[in-house]
C-alpha atoms as a PDB file:
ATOM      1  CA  UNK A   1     -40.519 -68.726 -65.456  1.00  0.00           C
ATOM      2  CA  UNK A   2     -41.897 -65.989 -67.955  1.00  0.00           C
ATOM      3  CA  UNK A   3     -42.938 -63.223 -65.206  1.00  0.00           C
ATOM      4  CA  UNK A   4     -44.687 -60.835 -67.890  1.00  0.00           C
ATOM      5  CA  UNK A   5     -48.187 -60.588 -66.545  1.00  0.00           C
ATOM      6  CA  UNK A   6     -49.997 -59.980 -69.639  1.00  0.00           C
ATOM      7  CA  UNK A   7     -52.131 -62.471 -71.347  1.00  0.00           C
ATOM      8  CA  UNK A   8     -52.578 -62.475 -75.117  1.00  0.00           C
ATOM      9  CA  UNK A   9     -54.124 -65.123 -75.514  1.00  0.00           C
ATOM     10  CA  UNK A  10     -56.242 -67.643 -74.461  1.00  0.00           C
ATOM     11  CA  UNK A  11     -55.021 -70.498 -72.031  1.00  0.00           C
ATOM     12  CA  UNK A  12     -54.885 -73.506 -73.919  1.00  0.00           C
ATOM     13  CA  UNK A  13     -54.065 -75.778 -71.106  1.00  0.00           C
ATOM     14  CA  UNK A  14     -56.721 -77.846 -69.221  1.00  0.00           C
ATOM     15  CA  UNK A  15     -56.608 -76.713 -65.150  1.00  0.00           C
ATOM     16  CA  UNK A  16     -56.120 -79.431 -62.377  1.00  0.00           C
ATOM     17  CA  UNK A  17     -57.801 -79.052 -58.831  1.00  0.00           C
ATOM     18  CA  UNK A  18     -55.665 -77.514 -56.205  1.00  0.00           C
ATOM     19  CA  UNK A  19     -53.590 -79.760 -53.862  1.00  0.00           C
ATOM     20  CA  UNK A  20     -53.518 -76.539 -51.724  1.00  0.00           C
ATOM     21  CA  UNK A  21     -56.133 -75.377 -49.863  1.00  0.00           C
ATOM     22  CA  UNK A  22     -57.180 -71.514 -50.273  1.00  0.00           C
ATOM     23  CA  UNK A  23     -55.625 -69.268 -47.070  1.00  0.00           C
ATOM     24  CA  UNK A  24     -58.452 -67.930 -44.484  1.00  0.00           C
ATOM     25  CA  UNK A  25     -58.421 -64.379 -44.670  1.00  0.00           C
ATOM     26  CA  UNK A  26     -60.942 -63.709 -42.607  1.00  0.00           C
ATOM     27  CA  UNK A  27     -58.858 -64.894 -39.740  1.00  0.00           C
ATOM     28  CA  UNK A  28     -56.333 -61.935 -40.414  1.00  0.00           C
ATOM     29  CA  UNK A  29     -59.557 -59.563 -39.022  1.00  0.00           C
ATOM     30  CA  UNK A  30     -58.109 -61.336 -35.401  1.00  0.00           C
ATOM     31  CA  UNK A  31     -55.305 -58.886 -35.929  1.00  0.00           C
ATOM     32  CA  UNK A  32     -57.317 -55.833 -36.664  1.00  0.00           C
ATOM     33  CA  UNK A  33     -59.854 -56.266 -33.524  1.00  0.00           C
ATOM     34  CA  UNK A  34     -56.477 -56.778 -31.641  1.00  0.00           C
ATOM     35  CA  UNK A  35     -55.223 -53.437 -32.593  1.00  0.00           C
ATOM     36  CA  UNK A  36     -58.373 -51.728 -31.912  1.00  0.00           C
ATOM     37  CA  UNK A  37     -58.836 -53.294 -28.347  1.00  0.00           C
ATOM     38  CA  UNK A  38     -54.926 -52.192 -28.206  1.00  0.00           C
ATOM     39  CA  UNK A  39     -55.998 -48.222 -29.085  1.00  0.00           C
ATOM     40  CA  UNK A  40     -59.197 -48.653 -26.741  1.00  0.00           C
ATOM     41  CA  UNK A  41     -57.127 -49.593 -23.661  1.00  0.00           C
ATOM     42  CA  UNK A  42     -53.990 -46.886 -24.021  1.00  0.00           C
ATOM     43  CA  UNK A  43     -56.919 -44.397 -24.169  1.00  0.00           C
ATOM     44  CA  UNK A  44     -58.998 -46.048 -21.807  1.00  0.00           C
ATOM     45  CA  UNK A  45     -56.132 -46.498 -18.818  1.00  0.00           C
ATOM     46  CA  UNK A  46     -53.430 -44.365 -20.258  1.00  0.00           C
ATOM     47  CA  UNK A  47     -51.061 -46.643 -21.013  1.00  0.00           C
ATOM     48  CA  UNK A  48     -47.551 -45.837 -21.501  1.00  0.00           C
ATOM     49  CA  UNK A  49     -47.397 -44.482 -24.692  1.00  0.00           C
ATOM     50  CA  UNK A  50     -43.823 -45.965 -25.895  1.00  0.00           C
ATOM     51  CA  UNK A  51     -45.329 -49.377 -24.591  1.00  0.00           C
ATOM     52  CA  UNK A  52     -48.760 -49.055 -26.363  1.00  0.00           C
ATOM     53  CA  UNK A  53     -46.992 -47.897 -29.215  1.00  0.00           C
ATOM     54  CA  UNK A  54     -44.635 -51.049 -29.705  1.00  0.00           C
ATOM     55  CA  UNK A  55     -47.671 -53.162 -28.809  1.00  0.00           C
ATOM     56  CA  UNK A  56     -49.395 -51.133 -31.639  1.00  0.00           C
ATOM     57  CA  UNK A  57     -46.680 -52.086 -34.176  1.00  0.00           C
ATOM     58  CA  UNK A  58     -45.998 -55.961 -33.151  1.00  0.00           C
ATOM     59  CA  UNK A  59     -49.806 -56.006 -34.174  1.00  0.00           C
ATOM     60  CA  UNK A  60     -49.802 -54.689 -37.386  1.00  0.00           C
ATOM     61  CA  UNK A  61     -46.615 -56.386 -38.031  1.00  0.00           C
ATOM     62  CA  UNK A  62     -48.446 -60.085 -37.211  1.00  0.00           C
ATOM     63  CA  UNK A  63     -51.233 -58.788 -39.729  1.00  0.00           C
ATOM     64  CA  UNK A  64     -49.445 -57.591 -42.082  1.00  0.00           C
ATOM     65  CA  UNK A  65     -47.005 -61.224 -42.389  1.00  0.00           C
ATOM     66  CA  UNK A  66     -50.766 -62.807 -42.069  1.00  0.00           C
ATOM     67  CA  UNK A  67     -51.325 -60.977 -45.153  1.00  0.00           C
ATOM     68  CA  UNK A  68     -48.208 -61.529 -47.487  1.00  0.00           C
ATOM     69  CA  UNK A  69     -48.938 -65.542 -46.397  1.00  0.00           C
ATOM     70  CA  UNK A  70     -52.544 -65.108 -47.838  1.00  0.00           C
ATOM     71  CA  UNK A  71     -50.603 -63.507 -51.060  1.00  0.00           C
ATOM     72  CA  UNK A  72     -48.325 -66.266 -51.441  1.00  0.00           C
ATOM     73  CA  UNK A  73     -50.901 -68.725 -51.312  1.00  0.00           C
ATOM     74  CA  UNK A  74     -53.489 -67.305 -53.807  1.00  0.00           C
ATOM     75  CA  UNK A  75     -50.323 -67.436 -56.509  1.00  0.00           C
ATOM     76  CA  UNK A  76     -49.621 -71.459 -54.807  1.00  0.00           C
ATOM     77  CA  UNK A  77     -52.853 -72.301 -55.727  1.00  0.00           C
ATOM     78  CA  UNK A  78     -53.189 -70.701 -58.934  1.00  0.00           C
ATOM     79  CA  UNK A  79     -49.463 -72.103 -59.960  1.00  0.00           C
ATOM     80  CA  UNK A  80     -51.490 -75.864 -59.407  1.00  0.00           C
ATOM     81  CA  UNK A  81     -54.320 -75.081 -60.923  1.00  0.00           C
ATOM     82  CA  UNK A  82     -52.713 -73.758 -64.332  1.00  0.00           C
ATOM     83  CA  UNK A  83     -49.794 -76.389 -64.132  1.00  0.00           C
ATOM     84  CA  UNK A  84     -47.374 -73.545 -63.193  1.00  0.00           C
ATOM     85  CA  UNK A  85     -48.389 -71.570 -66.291  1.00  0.00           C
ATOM     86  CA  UNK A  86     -49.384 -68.911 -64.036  1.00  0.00           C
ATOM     87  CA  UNK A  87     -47.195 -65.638 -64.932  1.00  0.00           C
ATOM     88  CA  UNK A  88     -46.254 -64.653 -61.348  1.00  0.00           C
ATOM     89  CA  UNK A  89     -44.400 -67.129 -58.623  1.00  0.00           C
ATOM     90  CA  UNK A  90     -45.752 -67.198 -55.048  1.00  0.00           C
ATOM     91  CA  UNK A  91     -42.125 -65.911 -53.472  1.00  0.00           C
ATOM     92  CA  UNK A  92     -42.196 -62.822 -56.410  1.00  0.00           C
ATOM     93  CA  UNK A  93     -45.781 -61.881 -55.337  1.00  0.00           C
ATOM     94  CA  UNK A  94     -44.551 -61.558 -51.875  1.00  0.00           C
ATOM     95  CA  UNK A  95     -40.933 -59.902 -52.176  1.00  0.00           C
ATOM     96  CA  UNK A  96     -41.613 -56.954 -54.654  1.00  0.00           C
ATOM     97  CA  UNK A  97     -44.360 -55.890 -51.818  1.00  0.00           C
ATOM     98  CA  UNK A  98     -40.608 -54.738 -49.932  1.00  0.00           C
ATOM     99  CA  UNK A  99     -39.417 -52.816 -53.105  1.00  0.00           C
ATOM    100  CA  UNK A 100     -39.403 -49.449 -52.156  1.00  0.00           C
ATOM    101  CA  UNK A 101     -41.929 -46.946 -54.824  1.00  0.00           C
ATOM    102  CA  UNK A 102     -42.572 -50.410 -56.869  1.00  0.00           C
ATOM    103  CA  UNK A 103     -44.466 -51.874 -54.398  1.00  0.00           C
ATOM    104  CA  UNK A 104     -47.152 -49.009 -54.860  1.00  0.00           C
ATOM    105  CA  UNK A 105     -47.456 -50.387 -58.791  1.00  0.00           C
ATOM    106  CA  UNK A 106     -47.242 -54.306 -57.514  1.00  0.00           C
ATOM    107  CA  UNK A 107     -50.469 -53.469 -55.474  1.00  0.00           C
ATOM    108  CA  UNK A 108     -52.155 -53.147 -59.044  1.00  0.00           C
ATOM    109  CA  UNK A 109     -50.239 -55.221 -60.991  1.00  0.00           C
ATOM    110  CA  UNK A 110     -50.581 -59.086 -59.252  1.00  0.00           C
ATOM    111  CA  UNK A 111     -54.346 -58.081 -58.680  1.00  0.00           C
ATOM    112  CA  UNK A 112     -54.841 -57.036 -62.366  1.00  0.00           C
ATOM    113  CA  UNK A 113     -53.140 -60.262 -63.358  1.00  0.00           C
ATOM    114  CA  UNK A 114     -55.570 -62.301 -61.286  1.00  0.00           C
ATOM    115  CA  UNK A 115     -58.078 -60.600 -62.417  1.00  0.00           C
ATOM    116  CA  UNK A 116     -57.255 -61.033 -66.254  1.00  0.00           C
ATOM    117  CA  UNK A 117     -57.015 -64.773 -65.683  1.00  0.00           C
ATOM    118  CA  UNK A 118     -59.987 -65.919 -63.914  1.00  0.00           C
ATOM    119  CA  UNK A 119     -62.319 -63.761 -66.384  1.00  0.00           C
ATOM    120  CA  UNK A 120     -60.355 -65.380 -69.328  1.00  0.00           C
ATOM    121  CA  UNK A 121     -61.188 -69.067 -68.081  1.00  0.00           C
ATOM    122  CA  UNK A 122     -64.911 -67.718 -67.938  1.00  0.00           C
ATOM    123  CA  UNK A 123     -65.862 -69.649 -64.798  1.00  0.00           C
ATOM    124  CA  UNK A 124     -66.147 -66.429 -62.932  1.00  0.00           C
ATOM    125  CA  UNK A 125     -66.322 -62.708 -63.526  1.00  0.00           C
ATOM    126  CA  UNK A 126     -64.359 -60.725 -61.407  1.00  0.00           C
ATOM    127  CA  UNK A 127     -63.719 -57.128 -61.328  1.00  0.00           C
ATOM    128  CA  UNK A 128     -60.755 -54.798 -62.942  1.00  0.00           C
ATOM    129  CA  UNK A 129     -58.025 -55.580 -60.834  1.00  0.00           C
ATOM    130  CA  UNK A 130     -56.821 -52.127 -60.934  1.00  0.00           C
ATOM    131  CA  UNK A 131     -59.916 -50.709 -59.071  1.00  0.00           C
ATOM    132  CA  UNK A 132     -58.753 -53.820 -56.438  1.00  0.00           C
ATOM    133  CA  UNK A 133     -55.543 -51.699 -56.535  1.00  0.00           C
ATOM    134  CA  UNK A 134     -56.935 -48.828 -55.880  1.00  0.00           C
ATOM    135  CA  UNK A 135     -58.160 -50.214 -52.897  1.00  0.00           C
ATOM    136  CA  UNK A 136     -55.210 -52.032 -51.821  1.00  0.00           C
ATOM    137  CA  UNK A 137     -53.120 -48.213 -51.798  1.00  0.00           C
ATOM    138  CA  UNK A 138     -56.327 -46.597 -50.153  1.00  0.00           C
ATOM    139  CA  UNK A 139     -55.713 -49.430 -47.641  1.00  0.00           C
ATOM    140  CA  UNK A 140     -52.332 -49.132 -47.685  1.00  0.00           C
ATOM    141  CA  UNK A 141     -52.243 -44.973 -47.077  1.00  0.00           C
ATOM    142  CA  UNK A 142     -54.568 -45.291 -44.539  1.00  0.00           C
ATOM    143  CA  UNK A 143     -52.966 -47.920 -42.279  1.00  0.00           C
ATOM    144  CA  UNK A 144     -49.826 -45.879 -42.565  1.00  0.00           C
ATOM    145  CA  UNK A 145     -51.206 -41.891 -41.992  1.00  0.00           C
ATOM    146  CA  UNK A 146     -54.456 -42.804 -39.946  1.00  0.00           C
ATOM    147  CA  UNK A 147     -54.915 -45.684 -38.343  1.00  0.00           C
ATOM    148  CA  UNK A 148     -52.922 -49.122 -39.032  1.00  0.00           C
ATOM    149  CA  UNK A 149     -56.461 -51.546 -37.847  1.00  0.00           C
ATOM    150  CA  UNK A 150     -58.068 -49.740 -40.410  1.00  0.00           C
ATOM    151  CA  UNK A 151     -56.191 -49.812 -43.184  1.00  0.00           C
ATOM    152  CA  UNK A 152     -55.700 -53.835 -42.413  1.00  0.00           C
ATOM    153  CA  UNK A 153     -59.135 -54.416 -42.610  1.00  0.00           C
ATOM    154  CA  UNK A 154     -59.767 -52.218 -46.040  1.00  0.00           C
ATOM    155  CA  UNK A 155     -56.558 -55.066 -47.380  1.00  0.00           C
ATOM    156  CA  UNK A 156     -58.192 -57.982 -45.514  1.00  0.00           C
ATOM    157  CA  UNK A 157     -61.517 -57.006 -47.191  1.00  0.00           C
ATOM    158  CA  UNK A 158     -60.100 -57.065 -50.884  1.00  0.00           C
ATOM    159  CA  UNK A 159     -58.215 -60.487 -49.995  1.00  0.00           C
ATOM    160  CA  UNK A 160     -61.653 -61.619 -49.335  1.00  0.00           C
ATOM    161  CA  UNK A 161     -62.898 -60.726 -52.304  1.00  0.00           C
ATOM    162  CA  UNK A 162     -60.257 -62.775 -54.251  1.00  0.00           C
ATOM    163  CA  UNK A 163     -60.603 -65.592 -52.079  1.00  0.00           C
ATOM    164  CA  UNK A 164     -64.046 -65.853 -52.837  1.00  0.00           C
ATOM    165  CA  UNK A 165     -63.878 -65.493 -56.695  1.00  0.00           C
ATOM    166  CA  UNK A 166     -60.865 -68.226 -56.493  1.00  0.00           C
ATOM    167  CA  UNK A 167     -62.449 -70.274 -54.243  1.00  0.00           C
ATOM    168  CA  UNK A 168     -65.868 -70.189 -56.711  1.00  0.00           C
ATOM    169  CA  UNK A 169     -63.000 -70.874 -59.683  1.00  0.00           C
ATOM    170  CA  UNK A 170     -61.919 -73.567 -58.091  1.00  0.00           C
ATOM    171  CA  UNK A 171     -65.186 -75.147 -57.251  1.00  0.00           C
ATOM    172  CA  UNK A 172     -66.319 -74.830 -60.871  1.00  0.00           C
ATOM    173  CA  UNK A 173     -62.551 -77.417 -62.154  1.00  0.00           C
ATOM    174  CA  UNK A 174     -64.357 -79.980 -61.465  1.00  0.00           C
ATOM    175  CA  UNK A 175     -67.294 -79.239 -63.503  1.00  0.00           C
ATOM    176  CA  UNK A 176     -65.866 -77.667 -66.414  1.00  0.00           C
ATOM    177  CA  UNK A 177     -67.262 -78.014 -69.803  1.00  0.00           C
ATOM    178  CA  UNK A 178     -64.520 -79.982 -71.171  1.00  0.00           C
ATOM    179  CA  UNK A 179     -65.553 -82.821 -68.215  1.00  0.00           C
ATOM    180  CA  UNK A 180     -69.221 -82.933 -68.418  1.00  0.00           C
ATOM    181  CA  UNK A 181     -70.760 -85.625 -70.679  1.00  0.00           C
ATOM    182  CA  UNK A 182     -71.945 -84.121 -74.467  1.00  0.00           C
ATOM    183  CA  UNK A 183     -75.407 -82.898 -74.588  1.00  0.00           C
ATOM    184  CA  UNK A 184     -78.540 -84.786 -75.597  1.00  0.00           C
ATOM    185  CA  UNK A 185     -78.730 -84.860 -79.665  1.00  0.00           C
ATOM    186  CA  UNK A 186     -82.464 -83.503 -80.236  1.00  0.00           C
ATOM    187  CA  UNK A 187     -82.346 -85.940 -83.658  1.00  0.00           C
ATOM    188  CA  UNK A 188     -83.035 -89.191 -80.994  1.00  0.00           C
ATOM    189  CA  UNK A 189     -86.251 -87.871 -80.153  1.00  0.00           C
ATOM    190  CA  UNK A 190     -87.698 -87.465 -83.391  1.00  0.00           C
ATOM    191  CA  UNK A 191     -86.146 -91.009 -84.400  1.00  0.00           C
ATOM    192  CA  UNK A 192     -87.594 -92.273 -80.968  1.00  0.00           C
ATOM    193  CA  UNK A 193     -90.957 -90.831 -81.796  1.00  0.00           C
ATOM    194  CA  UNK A 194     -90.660 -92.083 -85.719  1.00  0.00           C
ATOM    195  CA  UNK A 195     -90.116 -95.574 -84.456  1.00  0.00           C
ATOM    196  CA  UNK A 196     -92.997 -95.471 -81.940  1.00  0.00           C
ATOM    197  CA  UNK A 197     -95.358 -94.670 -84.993  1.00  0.00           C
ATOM    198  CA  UNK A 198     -94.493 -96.573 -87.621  1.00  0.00           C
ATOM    199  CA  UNK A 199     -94.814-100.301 -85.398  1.00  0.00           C
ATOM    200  CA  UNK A 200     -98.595 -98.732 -84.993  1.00  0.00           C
ATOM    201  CA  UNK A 201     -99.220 -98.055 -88.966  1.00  0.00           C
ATOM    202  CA  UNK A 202     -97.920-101.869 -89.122  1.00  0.00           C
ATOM    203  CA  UNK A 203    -100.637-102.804 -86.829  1.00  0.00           C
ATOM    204  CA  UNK A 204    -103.312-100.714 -88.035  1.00  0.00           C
ATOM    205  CA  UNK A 205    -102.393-101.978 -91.646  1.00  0.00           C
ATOM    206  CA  UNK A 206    -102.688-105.645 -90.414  1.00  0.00           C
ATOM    207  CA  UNK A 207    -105.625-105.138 -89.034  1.00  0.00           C
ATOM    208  CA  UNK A 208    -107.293-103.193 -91.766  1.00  0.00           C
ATOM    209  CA  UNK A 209    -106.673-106.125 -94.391  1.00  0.00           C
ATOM    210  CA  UNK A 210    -107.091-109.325 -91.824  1.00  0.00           C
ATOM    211  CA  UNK A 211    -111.047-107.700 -91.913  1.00  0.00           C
ATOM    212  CA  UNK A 212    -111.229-107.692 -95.426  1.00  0.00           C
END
């Protein structure tokens, strides 16, 4: 599979629906209200702090494999839906996320390709992936220096986002231009109307000389 992730052009295939359903990211946010109610209660009783620490990271770790699953299937589904003309494989969105200094460019690079796609098909618009990135390595920083429930729900809150514009892309397949029947032609109106008054001169013609 070509994995260059720029489009020059536009698709010229014809999209199928999904046989994949679209992950629910909004269950990850489980994971970040567990890690907060984790923080409240080693403050709260003064927990152990190795114990409340590995309890801390088990957590994040179960969010953070939540999150990489959500990843993998936003590329499944869009694989389907372009009949695997999509430039990037669910497995290689997933594993360059554990190349060390690359995976701070992949954060940008899988969003801006989404991006790039969806607003060339023209069913939705979505915004620059690269400002997606941007908060995907806020997140990212911030779950790793400050608080790790945090920073999951800043990445659970993008992955939202993208859900939503796929799902909406999705939703639209079915109705696509190329599948809805060809407009009205304006001429059959006129021709209707044309028809309609011409039987009437007839008449009026008929009548005018039957009186003579």
């Amino acid at each position: 599979m070509d994995t260059s992730l720029s489009i020059t052009s536009e698709p010229v295939f014809g999209e199928l629906p999904p046989k994949s359903s679209l992950p629910w990211v909004w269950f990850g946010f489980f994971f970040v209200a567990a890690f907060i109610i984790e923080e409240t209660v080693m403050i709260v009783l003064e927990l152990d702090l190795n114990l409340g620490t590995s309890l801390l990271i088990l957590i994040a770790l179960g969010g953070w494999i939540y999150w990489l699953f959500c990843v993998h299937r936003f590329h499944k589904v869009l694989g389907q839906i372009s009949r695997n003309q999509y430039p990037i494989a669910p497995g290689e969105a997933v594993w360059k996320h554990f190349i060390p200094f690359y995976n701070l460019v992949w954060v940008f690079r899988w969003p801006a390709a989404i991006s790039d796609y969806l607003n060339r098909r023209g069913r939705v618009k979505m915004v620059s992936g690269n400002l997606l990135g941007v908060f995907l390595l806020i997140s990212l920083f911030v779950g790793r220096f400050f608080d790790g429930g945090v920073g999951l729900a800043g990445t659970l809150v993008v992955g939202m986002y993208i859900s939503a514009k796929l799902r909406k892309h999705v939703e639209l397949i079915g109705v696509s231009k190329d599948r809805l029947p060809p407009p009205p032609d304006p001429t059959l109106f006129r021709r209707a109307a044309t028809e309609d008054v011409q039987p009437d001169l007839q008449t009026e013609s008929t009548t005018s000389l039957s009186s003579q």
